[in-house]
Protein backbone atom coordinates (compact mmCIF):
# COMPACT_ATOMS: atom_id res chain seq x y z
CA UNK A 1 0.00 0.00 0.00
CA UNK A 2 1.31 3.65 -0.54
CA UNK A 3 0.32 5.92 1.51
CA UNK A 4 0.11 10.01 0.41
CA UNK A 5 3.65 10.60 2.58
CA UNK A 6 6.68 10.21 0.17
CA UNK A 7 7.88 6.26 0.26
CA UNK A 8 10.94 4.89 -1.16
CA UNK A 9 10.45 2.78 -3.87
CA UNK A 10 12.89 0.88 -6.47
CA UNK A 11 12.15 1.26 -10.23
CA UNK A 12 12.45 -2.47 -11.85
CA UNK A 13 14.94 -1.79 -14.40
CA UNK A 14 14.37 -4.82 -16.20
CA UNK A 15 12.12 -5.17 -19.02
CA UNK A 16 11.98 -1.11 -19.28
CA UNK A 17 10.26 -0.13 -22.25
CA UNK A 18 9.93 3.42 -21.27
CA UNK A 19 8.59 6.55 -19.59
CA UNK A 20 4.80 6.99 -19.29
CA UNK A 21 3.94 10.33 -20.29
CA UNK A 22 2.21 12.96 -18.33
CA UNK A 23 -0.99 12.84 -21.27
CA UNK A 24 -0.52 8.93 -20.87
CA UNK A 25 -1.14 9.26 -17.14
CA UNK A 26 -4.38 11.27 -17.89
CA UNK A 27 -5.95 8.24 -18.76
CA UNK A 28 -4.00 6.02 -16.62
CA UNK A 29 -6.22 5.30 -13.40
CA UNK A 30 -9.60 6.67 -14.32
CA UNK A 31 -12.35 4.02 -13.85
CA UNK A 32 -13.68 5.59 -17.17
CA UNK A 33 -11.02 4.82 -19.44
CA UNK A 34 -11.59 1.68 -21.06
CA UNK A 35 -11.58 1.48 -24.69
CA UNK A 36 -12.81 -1.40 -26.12
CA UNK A 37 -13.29 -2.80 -30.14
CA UNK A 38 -15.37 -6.16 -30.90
CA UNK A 39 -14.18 -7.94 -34.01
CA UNK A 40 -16.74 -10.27 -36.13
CA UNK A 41 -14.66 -13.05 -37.69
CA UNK A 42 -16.86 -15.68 -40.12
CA UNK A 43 -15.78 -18.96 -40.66
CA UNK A 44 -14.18 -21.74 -38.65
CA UNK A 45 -11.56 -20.10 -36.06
CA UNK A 46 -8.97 -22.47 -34.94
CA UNK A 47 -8.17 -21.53 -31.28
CA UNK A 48 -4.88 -22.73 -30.94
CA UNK A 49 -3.62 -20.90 -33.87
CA UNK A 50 -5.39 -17.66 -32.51
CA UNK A 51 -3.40 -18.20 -29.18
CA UNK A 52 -0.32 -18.33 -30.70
CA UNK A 53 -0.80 -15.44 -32.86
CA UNK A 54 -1.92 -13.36 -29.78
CA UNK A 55 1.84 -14.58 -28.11
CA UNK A 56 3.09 -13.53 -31.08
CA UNK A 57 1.55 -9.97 -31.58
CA UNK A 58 3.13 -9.20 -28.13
CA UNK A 59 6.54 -9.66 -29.64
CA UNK A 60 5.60 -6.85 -32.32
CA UNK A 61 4.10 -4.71 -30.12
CA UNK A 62 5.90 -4.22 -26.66
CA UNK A 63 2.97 -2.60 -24.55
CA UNK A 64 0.37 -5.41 -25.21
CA UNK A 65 2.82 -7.42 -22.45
CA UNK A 66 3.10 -4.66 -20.23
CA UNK A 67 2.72 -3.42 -16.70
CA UNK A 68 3.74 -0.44 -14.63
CA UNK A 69 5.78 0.32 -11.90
CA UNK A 70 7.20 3.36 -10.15
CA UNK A 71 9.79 4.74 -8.92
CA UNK A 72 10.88 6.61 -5.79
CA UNK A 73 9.43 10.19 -7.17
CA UNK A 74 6.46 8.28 -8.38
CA UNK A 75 7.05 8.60 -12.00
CA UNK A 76 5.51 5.78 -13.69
CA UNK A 77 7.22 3.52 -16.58
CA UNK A 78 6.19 0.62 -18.56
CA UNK A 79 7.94 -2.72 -18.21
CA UNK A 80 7.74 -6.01 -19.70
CA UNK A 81 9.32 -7.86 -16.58
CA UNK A 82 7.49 -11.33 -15.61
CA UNK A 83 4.16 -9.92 -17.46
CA UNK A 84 1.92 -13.20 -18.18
CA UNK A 85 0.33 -13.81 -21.32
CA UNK A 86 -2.64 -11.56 -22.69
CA UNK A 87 -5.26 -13.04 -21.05
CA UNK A 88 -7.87 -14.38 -23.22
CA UNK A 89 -11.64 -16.33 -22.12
CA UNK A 90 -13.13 -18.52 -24.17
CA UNK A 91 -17.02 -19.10 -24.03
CA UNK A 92 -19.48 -20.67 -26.57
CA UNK A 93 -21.13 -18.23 -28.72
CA UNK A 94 -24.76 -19.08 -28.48
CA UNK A 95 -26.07 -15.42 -30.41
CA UNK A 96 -25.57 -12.63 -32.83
CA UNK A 97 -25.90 -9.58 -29.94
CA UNK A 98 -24.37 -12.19 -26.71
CA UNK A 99 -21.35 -9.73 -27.15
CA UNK A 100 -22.86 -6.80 -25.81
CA UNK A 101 -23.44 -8.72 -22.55
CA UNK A 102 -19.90 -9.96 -21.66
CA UNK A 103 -18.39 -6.79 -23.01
CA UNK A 104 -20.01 -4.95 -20.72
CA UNK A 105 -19.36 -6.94 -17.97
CA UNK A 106 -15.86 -8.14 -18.54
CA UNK A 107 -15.02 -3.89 -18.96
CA UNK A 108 -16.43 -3.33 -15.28
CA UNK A 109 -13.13 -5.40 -13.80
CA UNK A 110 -10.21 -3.38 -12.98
CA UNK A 111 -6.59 -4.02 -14.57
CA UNK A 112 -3.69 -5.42 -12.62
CA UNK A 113 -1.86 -2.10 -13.15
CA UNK A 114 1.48 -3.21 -11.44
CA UNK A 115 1.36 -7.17 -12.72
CA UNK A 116 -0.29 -6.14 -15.80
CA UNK A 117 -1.10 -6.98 -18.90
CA UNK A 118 -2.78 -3.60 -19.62
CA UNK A 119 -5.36 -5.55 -22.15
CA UNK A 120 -7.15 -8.71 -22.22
CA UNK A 121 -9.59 -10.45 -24.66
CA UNK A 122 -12.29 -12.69 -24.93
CA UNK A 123 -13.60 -14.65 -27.46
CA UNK A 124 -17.01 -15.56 -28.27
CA UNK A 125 -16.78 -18.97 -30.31
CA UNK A 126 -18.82 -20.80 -32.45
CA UNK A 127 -18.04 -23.15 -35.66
CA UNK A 128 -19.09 -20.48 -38.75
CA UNK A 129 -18.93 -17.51 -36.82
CA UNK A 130 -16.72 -15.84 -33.79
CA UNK A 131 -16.57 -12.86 -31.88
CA UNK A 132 -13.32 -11.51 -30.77
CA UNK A 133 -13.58 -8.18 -27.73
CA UNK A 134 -10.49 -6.65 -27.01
CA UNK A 135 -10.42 -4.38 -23.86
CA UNK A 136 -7.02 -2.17 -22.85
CA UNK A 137 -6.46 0.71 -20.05
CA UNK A 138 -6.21 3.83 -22.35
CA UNK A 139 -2.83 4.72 -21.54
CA UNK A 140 -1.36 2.36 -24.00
CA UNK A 141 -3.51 2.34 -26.98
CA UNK A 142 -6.31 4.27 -28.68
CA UNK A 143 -9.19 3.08 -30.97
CA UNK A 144 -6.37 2.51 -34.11
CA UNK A 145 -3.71 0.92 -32.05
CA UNK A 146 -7.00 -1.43 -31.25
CA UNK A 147 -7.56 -1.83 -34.54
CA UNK A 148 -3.72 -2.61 -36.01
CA UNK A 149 -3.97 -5.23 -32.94
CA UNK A 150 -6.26 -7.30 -34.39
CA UNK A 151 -5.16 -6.76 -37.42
CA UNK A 152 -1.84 -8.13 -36.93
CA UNK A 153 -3.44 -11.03 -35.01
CA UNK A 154 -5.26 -12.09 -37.92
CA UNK A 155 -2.07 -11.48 -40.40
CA UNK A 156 -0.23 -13.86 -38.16
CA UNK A 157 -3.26 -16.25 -37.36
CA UNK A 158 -2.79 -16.99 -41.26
CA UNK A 159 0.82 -16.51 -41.90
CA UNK A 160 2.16 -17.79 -38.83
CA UNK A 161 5.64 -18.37 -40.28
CA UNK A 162 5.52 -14.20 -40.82
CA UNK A 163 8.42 -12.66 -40.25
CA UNK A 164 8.31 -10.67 -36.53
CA UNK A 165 9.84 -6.92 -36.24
CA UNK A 166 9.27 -5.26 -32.74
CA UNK A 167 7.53 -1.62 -32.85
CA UNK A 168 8.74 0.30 -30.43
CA UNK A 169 5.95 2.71 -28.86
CA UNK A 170 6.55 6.13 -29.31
CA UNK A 171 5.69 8.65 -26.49
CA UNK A 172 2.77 11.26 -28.24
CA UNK A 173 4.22 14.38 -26.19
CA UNK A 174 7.94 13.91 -28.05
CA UNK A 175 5.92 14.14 -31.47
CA UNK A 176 3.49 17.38 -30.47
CA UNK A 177 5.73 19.54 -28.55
CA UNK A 178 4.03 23.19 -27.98
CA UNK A 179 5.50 26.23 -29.21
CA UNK A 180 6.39 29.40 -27.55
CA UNK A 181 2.91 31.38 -26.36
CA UNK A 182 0.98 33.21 -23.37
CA UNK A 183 -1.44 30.23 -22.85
CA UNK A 184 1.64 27.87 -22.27
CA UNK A 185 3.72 30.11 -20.52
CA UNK A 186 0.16 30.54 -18.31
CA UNK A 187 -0.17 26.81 -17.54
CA UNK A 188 3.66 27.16 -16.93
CA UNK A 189 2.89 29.52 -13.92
CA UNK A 190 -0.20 27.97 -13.10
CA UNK A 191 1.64 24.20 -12.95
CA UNK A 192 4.70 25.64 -10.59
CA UNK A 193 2.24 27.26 -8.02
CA UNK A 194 0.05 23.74 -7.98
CA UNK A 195 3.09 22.01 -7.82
CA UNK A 196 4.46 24.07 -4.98
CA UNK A 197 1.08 23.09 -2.69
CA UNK A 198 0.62 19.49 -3.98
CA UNK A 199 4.42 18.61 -2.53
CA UNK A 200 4.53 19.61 0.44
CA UNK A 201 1.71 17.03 1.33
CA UNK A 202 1.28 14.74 -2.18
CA UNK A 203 -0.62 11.97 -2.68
CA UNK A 204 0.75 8.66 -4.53
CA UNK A 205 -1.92 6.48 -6.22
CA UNK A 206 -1.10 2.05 -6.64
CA UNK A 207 -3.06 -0.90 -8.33
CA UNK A 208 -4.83 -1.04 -4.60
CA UNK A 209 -6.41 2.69 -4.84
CA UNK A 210 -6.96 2.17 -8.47
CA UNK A 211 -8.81 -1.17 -8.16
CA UNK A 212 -10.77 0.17 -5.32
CA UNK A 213 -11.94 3.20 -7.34
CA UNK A 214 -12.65 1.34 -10.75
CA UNK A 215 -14.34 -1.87 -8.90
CA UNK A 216 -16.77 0.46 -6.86
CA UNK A 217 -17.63 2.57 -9.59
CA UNK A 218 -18.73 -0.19 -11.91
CA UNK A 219 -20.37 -2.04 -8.61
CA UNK A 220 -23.20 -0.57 -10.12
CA UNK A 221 -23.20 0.80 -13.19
CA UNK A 222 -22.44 -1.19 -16.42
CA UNK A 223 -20.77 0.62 -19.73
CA UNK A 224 -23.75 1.61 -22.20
CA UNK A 225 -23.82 2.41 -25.89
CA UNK A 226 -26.21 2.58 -29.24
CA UNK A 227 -25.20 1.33 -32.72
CA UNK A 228 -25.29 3.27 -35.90
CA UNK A 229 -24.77 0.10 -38.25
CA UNK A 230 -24.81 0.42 -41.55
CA UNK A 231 -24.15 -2.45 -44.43
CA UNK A 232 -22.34 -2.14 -47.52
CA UNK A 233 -25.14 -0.45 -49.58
CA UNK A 234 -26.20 2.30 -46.48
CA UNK A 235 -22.16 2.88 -46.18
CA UNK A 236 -22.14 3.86 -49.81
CA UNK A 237 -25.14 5.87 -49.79
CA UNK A 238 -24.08 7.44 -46.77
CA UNK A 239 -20.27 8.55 -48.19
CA UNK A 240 -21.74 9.53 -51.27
CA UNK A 241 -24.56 11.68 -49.09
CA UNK A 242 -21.31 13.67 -47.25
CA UNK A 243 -19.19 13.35 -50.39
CA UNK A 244 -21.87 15.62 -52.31
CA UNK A 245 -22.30 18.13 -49.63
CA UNK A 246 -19.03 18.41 -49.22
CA UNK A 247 -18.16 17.15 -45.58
CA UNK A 248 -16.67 14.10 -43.44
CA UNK A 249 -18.90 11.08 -42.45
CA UNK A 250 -17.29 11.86 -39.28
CA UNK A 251 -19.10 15.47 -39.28
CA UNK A 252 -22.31 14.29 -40.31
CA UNK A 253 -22.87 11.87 -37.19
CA UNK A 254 -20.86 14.06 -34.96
CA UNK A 255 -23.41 17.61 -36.12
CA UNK A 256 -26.79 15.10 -36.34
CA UNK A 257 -26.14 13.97 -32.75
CA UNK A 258 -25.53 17.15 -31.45
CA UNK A 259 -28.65 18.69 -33.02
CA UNK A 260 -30.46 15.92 -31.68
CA UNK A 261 -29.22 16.05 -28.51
CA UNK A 262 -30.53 19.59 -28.40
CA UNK A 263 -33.77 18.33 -29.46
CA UNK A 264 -34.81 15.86 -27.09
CA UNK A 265 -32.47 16.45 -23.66
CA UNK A 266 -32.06 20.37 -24.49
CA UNK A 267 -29.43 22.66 -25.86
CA UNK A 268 -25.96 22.29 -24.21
CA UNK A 269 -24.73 25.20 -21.49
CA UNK A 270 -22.37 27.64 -23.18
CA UNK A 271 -19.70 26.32 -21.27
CA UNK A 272 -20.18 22.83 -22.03
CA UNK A 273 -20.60 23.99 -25.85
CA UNK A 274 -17.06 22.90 -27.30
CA UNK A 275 -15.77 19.99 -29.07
CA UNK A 276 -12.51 18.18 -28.07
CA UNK A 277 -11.60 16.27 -31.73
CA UNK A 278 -8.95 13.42 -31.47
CA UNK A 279 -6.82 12.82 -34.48
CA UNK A 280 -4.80 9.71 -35.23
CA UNK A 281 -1.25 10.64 -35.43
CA UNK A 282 0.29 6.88 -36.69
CA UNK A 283 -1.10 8.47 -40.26
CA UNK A 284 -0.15 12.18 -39.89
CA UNK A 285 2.96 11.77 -38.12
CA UNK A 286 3.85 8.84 -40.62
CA UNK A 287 4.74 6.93 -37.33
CA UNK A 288 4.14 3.38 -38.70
CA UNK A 289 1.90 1.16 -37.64
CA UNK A 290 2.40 1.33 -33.64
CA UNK A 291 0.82 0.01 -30.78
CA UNK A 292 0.44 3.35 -28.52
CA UNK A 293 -1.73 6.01 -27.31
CA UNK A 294 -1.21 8.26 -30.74
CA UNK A 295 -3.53 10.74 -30.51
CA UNK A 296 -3.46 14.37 -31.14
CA UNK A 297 -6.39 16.14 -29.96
CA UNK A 298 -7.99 19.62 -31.19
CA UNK A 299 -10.13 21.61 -28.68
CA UNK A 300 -13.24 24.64 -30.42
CA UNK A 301 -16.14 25.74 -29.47
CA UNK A 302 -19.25 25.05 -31.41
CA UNK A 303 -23.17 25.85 -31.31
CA UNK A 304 -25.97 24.11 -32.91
CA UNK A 305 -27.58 26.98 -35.00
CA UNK A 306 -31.31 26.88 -35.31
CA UNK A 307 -31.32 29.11 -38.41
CA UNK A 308 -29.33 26.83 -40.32
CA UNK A 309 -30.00 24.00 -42.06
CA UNK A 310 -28.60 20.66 -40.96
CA UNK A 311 -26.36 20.12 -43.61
CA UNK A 312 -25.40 24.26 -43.69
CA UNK A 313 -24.49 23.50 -39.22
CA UNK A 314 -22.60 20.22 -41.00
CA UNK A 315 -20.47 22.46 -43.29
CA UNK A 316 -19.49 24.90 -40.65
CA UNK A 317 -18.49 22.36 -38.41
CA UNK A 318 -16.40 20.38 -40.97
CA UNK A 319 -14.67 23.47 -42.19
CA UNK A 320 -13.79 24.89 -38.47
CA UNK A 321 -12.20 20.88 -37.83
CA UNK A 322 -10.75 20.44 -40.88
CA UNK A 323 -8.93 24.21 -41.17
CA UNK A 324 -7.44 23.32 -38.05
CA UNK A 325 -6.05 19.90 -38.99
CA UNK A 326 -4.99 20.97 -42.26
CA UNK A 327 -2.69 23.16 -40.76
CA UNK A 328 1.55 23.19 -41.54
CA UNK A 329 1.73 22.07 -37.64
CA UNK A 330 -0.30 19.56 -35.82
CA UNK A 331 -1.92 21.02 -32.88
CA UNK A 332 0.51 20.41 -29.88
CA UNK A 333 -0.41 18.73 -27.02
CA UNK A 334 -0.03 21.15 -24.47
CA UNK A 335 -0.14 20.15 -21.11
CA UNK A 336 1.44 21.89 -18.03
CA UNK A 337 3.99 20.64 -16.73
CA UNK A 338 2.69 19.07 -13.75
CA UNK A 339 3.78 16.89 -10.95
CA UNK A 340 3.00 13.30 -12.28
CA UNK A 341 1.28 12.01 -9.18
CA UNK A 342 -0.82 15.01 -9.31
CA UNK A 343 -2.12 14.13 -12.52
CA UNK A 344 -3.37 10.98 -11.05
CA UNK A 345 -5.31 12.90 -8.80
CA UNK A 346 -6.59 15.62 -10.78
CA UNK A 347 -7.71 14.05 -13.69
CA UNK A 348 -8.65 9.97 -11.65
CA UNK A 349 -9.48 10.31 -7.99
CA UNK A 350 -10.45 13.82 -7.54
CA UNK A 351 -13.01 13.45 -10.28
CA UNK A 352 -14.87 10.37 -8.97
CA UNK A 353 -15.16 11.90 -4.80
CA UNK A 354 -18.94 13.08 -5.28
CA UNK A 355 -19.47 10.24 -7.74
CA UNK A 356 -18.85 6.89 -5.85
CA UNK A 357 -17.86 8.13 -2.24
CA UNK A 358 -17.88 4.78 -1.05
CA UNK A 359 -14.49 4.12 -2.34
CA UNK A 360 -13.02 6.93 -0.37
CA UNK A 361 -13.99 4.40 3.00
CA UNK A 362 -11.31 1.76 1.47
CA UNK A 363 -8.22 2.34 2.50
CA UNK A 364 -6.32 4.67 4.82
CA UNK A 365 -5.01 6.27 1.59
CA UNK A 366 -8.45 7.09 -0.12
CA UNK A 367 -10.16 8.40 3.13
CA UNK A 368 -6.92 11.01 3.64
CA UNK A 369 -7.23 12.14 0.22
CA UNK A 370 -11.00 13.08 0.74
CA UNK A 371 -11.04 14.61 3.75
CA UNK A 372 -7.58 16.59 3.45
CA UNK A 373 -8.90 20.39 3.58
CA UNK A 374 -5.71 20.98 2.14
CA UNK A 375 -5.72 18.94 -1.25
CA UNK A 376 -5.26 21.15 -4.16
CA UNK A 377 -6.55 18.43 -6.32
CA UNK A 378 -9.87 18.40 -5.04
CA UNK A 379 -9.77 22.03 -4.64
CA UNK A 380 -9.38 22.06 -8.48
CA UNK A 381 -11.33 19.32 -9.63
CA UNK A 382 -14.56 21.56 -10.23
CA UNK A 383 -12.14 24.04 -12.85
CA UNK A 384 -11.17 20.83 -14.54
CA UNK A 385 -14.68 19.42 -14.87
CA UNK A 386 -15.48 22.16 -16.65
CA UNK A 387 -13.41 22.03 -19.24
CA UNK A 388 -14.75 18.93 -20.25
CA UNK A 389 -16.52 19.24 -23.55
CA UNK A 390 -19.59 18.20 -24.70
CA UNK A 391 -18.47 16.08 -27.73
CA UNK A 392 -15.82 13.70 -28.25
CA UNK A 393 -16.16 12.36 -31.29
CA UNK A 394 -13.45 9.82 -32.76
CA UNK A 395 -13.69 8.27 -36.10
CA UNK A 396 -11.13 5.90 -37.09
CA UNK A 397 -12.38 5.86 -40.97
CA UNK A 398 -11.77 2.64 -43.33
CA UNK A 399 -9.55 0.66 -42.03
CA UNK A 400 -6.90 -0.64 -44.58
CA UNK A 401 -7.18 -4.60 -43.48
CA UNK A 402 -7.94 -7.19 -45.72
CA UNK A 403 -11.50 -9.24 -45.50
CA UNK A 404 -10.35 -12.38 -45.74
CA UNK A 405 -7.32 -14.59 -43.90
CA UNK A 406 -7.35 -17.76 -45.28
CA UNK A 407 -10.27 -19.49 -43.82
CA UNK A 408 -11.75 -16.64 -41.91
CA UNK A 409 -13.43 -13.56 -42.89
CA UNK A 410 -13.78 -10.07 -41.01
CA UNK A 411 -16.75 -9.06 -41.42
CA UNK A 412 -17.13 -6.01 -39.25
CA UNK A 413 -15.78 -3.92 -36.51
CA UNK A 414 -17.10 -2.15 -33.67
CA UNK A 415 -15.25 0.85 -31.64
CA UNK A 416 -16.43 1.50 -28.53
CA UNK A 417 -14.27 4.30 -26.82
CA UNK A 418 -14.27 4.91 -23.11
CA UNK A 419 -17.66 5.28 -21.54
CA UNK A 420 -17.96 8.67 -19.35
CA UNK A 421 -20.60 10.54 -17.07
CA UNK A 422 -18.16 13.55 -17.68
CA UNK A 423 -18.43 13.72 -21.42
CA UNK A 424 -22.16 13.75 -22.47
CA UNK A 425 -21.33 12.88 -26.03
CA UNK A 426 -18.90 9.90 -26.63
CA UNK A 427 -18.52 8.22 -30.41
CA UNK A 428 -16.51 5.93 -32.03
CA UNK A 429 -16.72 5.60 -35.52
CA UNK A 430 -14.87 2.90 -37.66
CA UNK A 431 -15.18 1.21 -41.39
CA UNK A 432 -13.94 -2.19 -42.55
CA UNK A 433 -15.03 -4.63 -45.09
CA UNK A 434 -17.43 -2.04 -46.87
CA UNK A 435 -19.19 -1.58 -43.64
CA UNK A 436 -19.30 2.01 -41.35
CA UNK A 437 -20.50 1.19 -37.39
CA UNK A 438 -20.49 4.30 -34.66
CA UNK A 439 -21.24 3.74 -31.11
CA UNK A 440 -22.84 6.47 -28.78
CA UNK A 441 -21.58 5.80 -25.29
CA UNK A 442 -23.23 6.29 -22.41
CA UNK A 443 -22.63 4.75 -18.45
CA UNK A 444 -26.03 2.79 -17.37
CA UNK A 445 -27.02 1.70 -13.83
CA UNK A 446 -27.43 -1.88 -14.09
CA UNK A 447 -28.79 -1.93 -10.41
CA UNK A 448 -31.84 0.37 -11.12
CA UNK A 449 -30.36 3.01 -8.73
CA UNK A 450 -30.66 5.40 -11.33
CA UNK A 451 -32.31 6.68 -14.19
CA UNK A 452 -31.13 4.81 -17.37
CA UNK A 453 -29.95 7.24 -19.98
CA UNK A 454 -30.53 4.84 -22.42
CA UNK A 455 -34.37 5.72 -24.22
CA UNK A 456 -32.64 9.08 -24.50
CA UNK A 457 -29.50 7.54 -26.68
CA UNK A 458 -31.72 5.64 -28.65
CA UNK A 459 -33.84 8.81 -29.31
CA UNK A 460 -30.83 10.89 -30.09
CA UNK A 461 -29.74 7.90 -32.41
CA UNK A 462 -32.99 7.82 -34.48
CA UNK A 463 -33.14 11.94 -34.64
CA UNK A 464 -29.50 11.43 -35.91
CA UNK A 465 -30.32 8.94 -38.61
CA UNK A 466 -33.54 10.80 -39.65
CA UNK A 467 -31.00 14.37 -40.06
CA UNK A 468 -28.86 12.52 -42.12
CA UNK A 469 -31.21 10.51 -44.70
CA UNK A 470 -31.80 7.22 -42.97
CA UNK A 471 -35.61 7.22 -41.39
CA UNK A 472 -36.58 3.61 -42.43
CA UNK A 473 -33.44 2.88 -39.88
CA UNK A 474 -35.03 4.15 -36.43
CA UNK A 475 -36.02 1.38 -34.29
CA UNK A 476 -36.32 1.21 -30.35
CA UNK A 477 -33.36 -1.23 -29.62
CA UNK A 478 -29.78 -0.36 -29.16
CA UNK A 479 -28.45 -2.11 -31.40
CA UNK A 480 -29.86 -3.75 -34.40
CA UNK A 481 -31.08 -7.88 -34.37
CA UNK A 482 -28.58 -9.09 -37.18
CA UNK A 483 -29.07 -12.31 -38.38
CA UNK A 484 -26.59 -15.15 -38.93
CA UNK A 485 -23.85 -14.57 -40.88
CA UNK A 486 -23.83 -17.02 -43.61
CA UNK A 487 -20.70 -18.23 -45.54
């Protein structure tokens, strides 16, 4: 157990892969930073060869077998020292939508943080047609290191004889390093006078706080989301629909939901009226084909307006993300420079306090960090909050995989980032084998202790597909009943 006074601790040198970086550690220990992608593979999946190719997709991609540890100033680093195997449970696939279930419940258990691995996968299997879930703490991976995972699983579940090159993960801050200006050299100020407070008395965060926190948070509540699925023909129809109007699929779903948001729970507050856009950096950074947390992010405000058309709000919001990203220099990531175990606090624990104050009875640690009058972290956690935006929408686009390995056929995937009760509006968009699915997340209260927010994502979801040309798609389910895949 570490307590919040400053212990001495030994780094374990061996297996060091490398540093975790302060945006890495954003994500690190939040109980609301799963992300998760569901792969459907037809035809008949050999499970030993799968296994193998899992062992051997860890030898490409060095923080699949990772875990953390610390080190006596509590900076974090990943190592691959006596990590097991990536887990991965095998049950009997019985039905098209028996995913959903175990997803959701296998994303309400807690990592081993310090014995790791940081991802683990289960596999839905049947004779003609398998589901594979892959679920990873978001400080090593994003929704297209996800998807180059399972890509390279299936490359090597064919070609298992393929030649093996290890990917070494690169850290996102060393790629978007901020330039010279009064906001930075703000944060700069602001991060030396937190810092200043936060060590005389700081706070240091293990697997034991982090387990407590994520494992009483889920206790009950259960990750929610609705589909958008479309098939090969509504995919087309869809891409030529944006094509002709001149915009992204990604800012057609991402301007319908936030119109119909407006229209059945109410127009956002004008502070919670921005948009924080992730952008894959593997493809702009031409970084390869790395498993990492490689994500830029851009941060704007934006307003539904009533006296424009749909498509006219769609345009404007297309042109404001797209000037930005077209721009000589990637937005930086520009984060102040603060005390790593702060950042656990700030951005994890204080966060969750008012949320699930049960955890903060656990330990001796947890209860001190509540009550402390003194905390800085809690005494910021409101100004943080706030800057949370209302939208986060992530599209991976097509996915450049192949449909068929040997055998076995992909025949979709599903992204399903992180689900939040910070961030109203979650999606994850993603295309592969002629196929576009987005997920709207949501966090639901499996327990009935709560209201479930879930009518109100499936009316947002059929608004959305009625704004953007699909009505004879609304339906009062989550997700669509698919039928069985046939070969």
């Amino acid at each position: 157990m570490i307590l919040h006074k400053k212990e001495s601790k030994q780094q374990d040198e061996t297996g060091h892969i490398r540093k975790m970086s302060l945006c890495e550690r954003m994500f690190f220990m939040s109980p609301a930073c799963t992300v998760m992608m569901t792969a459907r593979i037809a035809g008949p999946l050999d499970i030993t060869r799968l296994r193998k190719a899992l062992d051997a997709v860890t030898e490409i991609h060095p923080l699949l077998h990772a875990k953390v540890v610390f080190d006596q100033d509590h900076n974090a680093y990943f190592s691959s020292n006596a990590v097991p195997q990536v887990p991965i449970r095998i049950i009997p696939r019985i039905s098209d939508n028996q995913w959903i279930d175990e997803i959701k419940q296998e994303a309400r258990i807690p990592f081993e943080l310090e014995k790791g691995p940081l991802i683990k996968c289960v596999l839905l299997h049947s004779p003609d047609v398998s589901d594979l879930l892959v679920l990873c703490n978001h400080s090593i991976c994003d929704g297209m290191a996800l998807a180059i995972c399972i890509r390279d699983l299936l490359v090597l579940y064919e070609n298992p004889e393929k030649k093996i090159e290890t990917l070494n993960p690169p850290d996102v801050m060393n790629i978007l390093k901020p330039g010279l200006s009064v906001q930075g050299l703000l944060g700069q100020v602001i991060a030396a006078f937190t810092n200043r407070k936060w060590r005389k008395d700081p706070y240091y965060f293990d697997s034991e706080d982090y387990s407590a926190l994520y494992s009483s948070y889920w206790e009950d509540r259960t990750p929610g989301f609705v589909l958008f699925e479309f098939d090969e023909n509504e995919s087309e129809r869809l891409h030529t629909m944006c094509r002709n109007h001149g915009v992204s699929i990604g800012s057609a779903l991402s301007v319908a939901c936030l119109s119909a948001h407006s229209d059945v729970c109410g127009e956002f507050s004008k502070p919670k009226q921005k948009v924080m856009m992730p952008f894959d950096l593997q493809r702009r950074a031409n970084l390869g084909d790395v498993f990492s947390f490689c994500v830029g992010s851009i941060h704007f405000p934006f307003r539904y307006s009533q006296e424009k058309t749909f498509w006219q709000n769609t345009v404007s919001f297309h042109q404001g993300t797209h000037s930005r990203l077209k721009a000589k220099k990637l937005p930086a990531i520009d984060i102040p420079p603060f005390d790593p175990s702060f950042m656990d606090a700030i951005a994890s624990y204080s966060a969750f306090i008012h949320r699930v104050p049960e955890a903060y009875t656990l330990n001796e640690n947890l209860i001190k960090f509540r009550e402390d009058p003194n905390n800085v972290a809690n005494s910021l956690a409101k100004n943080f909050e706030n800057n949370i935006p209302c939208l986060v929408p992530t599209n991976l686009g097509n996915i450049e995989i192949s449909e068929s390995f040997g055998d076995v056929k992909l025949q979709k995937l599903i992204f399903l980032p992180s689900s939040s009760e910070l961030n109203p509006l979650i999606l994850g968009g993603v295309g592969v084998s002629g196929r576009i699915v987005f997920s709207l997340q949501f966090v639901d209260s499996p327990s009935g202790t709560r209201t479930s927010p879930e009518s109100e994502m499936i009316q947002i979801r059929n608004r959305a597909l009625d704004l953007l040309g699909f009505p004879e798609k609304i339906h009062l389910r989550a997700v669509e009943e698919t039928c069985q895949p046939s070969m």
